[in-house]
PDB file of N, CA and C in Angstrom:
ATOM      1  N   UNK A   1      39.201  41.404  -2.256  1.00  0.00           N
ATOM      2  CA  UNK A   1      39.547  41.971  -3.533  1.00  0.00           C
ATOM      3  C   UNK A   1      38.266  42.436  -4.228  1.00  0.00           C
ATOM      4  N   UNK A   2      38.688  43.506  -5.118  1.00  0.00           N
ATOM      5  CA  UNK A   2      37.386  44.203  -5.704  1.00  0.00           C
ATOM      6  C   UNK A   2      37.223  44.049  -6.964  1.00  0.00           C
ATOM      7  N   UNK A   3      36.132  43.844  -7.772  1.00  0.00           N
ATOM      8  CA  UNK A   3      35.892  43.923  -8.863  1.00  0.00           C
ATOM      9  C   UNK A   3      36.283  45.101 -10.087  1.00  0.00           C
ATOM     10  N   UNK A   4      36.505  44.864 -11.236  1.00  0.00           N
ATOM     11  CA  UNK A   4      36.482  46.057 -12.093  1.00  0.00           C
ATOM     12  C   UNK A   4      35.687  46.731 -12.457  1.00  0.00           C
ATOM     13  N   UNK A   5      34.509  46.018 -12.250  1.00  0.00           N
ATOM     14  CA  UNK A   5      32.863  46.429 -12.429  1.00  0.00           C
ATOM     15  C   UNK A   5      32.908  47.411 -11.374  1.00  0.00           C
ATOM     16  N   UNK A   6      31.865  48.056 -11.442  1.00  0.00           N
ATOM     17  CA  UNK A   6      31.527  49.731 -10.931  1.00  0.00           C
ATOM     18  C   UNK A   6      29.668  48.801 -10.392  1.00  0.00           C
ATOM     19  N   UNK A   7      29.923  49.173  -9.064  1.00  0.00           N
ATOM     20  CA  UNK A   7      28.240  48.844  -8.250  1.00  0.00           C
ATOM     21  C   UNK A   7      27.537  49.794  -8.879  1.00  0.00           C
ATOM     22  N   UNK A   8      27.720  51.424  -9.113  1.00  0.00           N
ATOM     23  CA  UNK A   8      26.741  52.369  -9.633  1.00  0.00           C
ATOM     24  C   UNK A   8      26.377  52.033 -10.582  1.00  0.00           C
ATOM     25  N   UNK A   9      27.126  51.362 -11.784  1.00  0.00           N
ATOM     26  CA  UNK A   9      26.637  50.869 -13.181  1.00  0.00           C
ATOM     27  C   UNK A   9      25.633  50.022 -13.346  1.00  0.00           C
ATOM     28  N   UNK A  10      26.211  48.917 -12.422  1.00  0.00           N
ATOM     29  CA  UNK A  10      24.889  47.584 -12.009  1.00  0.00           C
ATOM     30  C   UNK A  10      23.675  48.315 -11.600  1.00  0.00           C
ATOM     31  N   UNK A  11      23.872  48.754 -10.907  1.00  0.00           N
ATOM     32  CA  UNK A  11      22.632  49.401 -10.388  1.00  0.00           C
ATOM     33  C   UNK A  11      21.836  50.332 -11.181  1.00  0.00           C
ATOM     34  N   UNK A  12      22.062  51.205 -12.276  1.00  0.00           N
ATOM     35  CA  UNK A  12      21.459  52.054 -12.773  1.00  0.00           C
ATOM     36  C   UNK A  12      21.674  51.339 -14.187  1.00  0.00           C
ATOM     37  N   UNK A  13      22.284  49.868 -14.464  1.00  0.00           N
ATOM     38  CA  UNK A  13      21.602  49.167 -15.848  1.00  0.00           C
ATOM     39  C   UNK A  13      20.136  48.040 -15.004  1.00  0.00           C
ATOM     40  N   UNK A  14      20.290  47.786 -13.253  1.00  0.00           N
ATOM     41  CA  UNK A  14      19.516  46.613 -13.399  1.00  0.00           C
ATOM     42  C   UNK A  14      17.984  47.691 -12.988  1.00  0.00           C
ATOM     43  N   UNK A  15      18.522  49.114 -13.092  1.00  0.00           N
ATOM     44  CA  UNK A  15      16.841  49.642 -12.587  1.00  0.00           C
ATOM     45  C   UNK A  15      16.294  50.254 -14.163  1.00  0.00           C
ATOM     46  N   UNK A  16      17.230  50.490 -15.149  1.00  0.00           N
ATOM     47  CA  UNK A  16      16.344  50.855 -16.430  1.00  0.00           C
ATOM     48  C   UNK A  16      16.235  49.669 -17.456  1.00  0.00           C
ATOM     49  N   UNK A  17      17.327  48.430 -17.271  1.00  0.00           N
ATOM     50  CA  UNK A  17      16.805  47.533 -17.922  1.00  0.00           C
ATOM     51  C   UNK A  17      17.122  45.956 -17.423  1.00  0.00           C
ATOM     52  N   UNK A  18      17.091  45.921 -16.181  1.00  0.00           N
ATOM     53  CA  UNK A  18      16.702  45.120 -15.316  1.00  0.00           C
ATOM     54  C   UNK A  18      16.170  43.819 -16.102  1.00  0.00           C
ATOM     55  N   UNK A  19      15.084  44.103 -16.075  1.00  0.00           N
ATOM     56  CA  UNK A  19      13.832  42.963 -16.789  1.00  0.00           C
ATOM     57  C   UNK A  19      14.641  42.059 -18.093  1.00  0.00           C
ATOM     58  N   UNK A  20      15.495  42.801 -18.428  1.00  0.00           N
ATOM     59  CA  UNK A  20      15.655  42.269 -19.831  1.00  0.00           C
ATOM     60  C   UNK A  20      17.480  41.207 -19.385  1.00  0.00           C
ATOM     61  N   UNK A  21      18.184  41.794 -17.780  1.00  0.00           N
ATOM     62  CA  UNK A  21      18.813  40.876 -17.517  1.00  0.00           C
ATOM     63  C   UNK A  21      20.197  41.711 -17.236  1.00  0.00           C
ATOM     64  N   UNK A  22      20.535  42.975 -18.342  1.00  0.00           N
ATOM     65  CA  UNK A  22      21.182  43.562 -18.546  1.00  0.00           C
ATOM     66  C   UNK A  22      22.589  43.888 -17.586  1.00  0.00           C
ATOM     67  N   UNK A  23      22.140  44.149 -16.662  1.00  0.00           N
ATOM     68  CA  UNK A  23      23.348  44.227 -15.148  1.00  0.00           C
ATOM     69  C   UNK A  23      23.993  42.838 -15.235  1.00  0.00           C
ATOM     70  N   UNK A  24      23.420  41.829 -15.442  1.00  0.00           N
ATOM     71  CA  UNK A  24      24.158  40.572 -15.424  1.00  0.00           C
ATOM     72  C   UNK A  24      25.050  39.766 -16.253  1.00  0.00           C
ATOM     73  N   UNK A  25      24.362  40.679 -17.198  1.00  0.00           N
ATOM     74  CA  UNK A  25      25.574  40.709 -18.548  1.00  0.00           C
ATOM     75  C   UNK A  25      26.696  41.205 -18.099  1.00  0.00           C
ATOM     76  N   UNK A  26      26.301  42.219 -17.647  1.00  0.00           N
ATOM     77  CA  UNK A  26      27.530  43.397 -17.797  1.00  0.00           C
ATOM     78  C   UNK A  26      29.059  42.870 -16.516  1.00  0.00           C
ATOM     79  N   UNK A  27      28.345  41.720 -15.122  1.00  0.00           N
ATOM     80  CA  UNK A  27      29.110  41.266 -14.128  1.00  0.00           C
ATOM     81  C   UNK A  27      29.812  40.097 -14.790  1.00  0.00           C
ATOM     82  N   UNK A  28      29.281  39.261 -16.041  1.00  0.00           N
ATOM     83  CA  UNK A  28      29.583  38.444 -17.022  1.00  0.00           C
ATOM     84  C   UNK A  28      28.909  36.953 -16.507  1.00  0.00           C
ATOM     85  N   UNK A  29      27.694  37.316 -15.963  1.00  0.00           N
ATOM     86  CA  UNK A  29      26.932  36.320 -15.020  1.00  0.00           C
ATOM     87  C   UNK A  29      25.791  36.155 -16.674  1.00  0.00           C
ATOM     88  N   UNK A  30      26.405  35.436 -17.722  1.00  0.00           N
ATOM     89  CA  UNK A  30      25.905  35.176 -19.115  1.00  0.00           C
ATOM     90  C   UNK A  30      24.915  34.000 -19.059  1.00  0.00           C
ATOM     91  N   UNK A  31      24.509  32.941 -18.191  1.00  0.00           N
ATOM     92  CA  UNK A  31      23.601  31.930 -17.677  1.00  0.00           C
ATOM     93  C   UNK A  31      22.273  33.152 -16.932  1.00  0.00           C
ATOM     94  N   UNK A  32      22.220  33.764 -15.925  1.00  0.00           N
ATOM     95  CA  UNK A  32      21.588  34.182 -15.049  1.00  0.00           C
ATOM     96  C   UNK A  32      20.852  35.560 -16.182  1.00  0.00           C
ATOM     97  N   UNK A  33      21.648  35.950 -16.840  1.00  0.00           N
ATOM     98  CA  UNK A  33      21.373  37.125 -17.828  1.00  0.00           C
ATOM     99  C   UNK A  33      20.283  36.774 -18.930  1.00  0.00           C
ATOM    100  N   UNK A  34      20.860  35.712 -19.353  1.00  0.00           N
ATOM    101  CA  UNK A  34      19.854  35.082 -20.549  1.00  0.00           C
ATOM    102  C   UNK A  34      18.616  34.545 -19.766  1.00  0.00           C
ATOM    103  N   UNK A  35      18.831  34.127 -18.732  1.00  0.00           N
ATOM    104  CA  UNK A  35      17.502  33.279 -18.127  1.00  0.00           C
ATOM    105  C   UNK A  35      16.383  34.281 -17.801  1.00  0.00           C
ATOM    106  N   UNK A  36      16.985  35.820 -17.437  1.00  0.00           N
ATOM    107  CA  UNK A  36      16.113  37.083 -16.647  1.00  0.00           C
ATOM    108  C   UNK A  36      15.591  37.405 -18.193  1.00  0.00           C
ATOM    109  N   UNK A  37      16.236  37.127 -19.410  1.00  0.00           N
ATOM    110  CA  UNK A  37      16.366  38.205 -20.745  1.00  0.00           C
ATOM    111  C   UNK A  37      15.155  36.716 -21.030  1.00  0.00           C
ATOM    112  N   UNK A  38      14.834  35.738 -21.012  1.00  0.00           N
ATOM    113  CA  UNK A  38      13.777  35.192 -21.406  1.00  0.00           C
ATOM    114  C   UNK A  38      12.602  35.232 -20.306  1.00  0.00           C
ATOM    115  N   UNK A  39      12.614  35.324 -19.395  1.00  0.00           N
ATOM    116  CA  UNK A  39      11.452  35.218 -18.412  1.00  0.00           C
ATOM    117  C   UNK A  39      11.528  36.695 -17.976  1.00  0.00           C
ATOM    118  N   UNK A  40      11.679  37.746 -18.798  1.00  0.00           N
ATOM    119  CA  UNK A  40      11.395  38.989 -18.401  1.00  0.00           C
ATOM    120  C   UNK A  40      11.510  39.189 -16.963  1.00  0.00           C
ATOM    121  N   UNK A  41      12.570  39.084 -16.237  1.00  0.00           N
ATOM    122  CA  UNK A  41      12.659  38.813 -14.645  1.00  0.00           C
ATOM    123  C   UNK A  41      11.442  38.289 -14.010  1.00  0.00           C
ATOM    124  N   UNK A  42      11.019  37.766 -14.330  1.00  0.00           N
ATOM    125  CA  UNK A  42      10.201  36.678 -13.557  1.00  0.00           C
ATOM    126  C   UNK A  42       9.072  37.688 -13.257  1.00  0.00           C
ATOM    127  N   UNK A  43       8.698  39.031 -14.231  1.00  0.00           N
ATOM    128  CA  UNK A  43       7.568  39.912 -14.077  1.00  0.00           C
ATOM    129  C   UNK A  43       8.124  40.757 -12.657  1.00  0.00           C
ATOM    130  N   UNK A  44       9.496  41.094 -12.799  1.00  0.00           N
ATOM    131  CA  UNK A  44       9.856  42.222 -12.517  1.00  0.00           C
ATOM    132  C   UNK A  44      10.078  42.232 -10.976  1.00  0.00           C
ATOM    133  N   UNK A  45      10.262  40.477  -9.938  1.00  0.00           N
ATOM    134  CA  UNK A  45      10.352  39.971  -8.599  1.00  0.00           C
ATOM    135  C   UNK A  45      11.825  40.111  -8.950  1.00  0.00           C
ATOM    136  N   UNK A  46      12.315  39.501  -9.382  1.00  0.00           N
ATOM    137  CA  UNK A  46      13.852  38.846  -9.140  1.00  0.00           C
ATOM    138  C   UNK A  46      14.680  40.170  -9.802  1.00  0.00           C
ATOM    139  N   UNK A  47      14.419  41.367 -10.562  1.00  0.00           N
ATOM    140  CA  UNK A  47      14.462  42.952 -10.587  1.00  0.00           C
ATOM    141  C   UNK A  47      14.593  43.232  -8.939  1.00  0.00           C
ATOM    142  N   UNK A  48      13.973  43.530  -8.937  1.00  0.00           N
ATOM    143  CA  UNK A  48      13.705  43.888  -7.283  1.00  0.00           C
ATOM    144  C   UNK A  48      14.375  43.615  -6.061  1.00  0.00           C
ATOM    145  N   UNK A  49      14.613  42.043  -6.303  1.00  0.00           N
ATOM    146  CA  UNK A  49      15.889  41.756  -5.488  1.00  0.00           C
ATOM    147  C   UNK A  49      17.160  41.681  -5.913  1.00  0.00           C
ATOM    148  N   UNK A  50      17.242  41.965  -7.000  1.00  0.00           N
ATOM    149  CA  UNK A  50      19.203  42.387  -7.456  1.00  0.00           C
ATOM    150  C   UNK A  50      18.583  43.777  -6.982  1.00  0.00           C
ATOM    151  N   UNK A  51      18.011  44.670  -7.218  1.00  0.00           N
ATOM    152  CA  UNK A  51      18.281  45.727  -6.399  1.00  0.00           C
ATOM    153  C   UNK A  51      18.843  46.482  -5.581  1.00  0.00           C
ATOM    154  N   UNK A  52      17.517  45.422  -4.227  1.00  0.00           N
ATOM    155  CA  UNK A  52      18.155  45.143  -3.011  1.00  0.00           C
ATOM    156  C   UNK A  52      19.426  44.805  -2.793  1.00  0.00           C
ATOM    157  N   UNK A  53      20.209  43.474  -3.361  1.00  0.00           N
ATOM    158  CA  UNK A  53      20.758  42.962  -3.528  1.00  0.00           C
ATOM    159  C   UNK A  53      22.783  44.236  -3.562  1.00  0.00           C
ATOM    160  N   UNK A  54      21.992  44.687  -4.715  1.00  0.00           N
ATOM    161  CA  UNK A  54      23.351  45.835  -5.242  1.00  0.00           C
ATOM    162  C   UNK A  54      23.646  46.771  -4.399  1.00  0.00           C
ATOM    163  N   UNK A  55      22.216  47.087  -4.278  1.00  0.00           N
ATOM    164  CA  UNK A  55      22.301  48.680  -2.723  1.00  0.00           C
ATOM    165  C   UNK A  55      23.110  48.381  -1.394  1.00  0.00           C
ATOM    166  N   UNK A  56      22.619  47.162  -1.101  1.00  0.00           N
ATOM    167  CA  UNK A  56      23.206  46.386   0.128  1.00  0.00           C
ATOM    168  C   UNK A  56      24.828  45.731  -0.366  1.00  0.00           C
ATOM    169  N   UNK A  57      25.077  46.175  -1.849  1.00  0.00           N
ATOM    170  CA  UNK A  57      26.754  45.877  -1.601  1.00  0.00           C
ATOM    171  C   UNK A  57      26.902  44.326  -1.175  1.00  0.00           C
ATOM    172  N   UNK A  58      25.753  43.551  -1.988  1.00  0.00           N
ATOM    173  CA  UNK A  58      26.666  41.863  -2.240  1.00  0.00           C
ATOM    174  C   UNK A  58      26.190  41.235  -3.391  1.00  0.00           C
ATOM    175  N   UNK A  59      25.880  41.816  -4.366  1.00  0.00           N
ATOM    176  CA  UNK A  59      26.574  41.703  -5.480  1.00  0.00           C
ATOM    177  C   UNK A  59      27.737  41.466  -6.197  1.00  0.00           C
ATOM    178  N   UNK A  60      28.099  40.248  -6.674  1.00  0.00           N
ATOM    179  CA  UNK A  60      29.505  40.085  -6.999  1.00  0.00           C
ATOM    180  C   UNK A  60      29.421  39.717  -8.492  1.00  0.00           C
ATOM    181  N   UNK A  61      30.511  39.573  -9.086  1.00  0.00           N
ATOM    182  CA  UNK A  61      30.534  39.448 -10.624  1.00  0.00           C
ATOM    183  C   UNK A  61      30.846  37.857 -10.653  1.00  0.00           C
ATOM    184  N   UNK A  62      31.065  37.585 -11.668  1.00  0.00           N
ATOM    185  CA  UNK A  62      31.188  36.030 -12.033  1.00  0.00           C
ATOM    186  C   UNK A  62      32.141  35.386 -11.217  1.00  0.00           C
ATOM    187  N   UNK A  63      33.400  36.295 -10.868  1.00  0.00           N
ATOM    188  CA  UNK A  63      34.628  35.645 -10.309  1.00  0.00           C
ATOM    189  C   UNK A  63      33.884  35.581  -8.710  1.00  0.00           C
ATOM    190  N   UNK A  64      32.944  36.287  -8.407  1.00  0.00           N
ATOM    191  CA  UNK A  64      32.881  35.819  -7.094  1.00  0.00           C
ATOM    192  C   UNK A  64      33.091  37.590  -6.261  1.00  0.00           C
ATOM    193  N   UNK A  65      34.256  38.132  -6.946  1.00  0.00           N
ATOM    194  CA  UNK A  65      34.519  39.959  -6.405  1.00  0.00           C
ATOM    195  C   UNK A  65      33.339  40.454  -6.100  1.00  0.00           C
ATOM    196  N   UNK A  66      33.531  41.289  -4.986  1.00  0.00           N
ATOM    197  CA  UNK A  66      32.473  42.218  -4.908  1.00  0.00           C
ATOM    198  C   UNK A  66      32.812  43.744  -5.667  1.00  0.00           C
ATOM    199  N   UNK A  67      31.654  44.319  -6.194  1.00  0.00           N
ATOM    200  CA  UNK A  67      32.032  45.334  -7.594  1.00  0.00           C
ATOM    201  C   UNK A  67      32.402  46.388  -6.914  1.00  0.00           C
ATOM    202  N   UNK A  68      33.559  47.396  -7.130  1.00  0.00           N
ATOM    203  CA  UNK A  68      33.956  48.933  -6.281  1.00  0.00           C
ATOM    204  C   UNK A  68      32.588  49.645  -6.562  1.00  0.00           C
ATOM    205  N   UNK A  69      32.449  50.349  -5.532  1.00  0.00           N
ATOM    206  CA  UNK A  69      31.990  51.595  -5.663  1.00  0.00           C
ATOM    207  C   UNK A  69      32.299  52.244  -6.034  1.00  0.00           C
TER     208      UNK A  69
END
């Protein structure tokens, strides 16, 4: 089963505001979001691998779904 979330969205909120957590808000991953939104993604490592992460399509939202394309 697929998410309601959109992978293109994640992906083009976690590459312009990434750092600040933003994509993780948006999957409703509100623990993981706040933690990136205080440690500025960990200086822009753990950015990098939601990236990876989204491109490669396993990215999932809170429930666990993986997000449609």
């Amino acid at each position: 089963m697929y998410s309601r979330k959109s992978n293109l969205v994640s992906l083009l909120l976690c590459i312009f505001f990434g750092y600040l957590g933003i994509h993780r808000f948006y999957v409703g991953k509100v623990g993981t979001g706040l933690l990136m939104l205080f440690t500025a993604g960990l200086g822009g490592v753990w950015v990098i691998v939601d990236i990876i992460i989204i491109i490669l399509g396993k990215f999932r939202d809170k429930e666990g779904y993986q997000l449609k394309f």
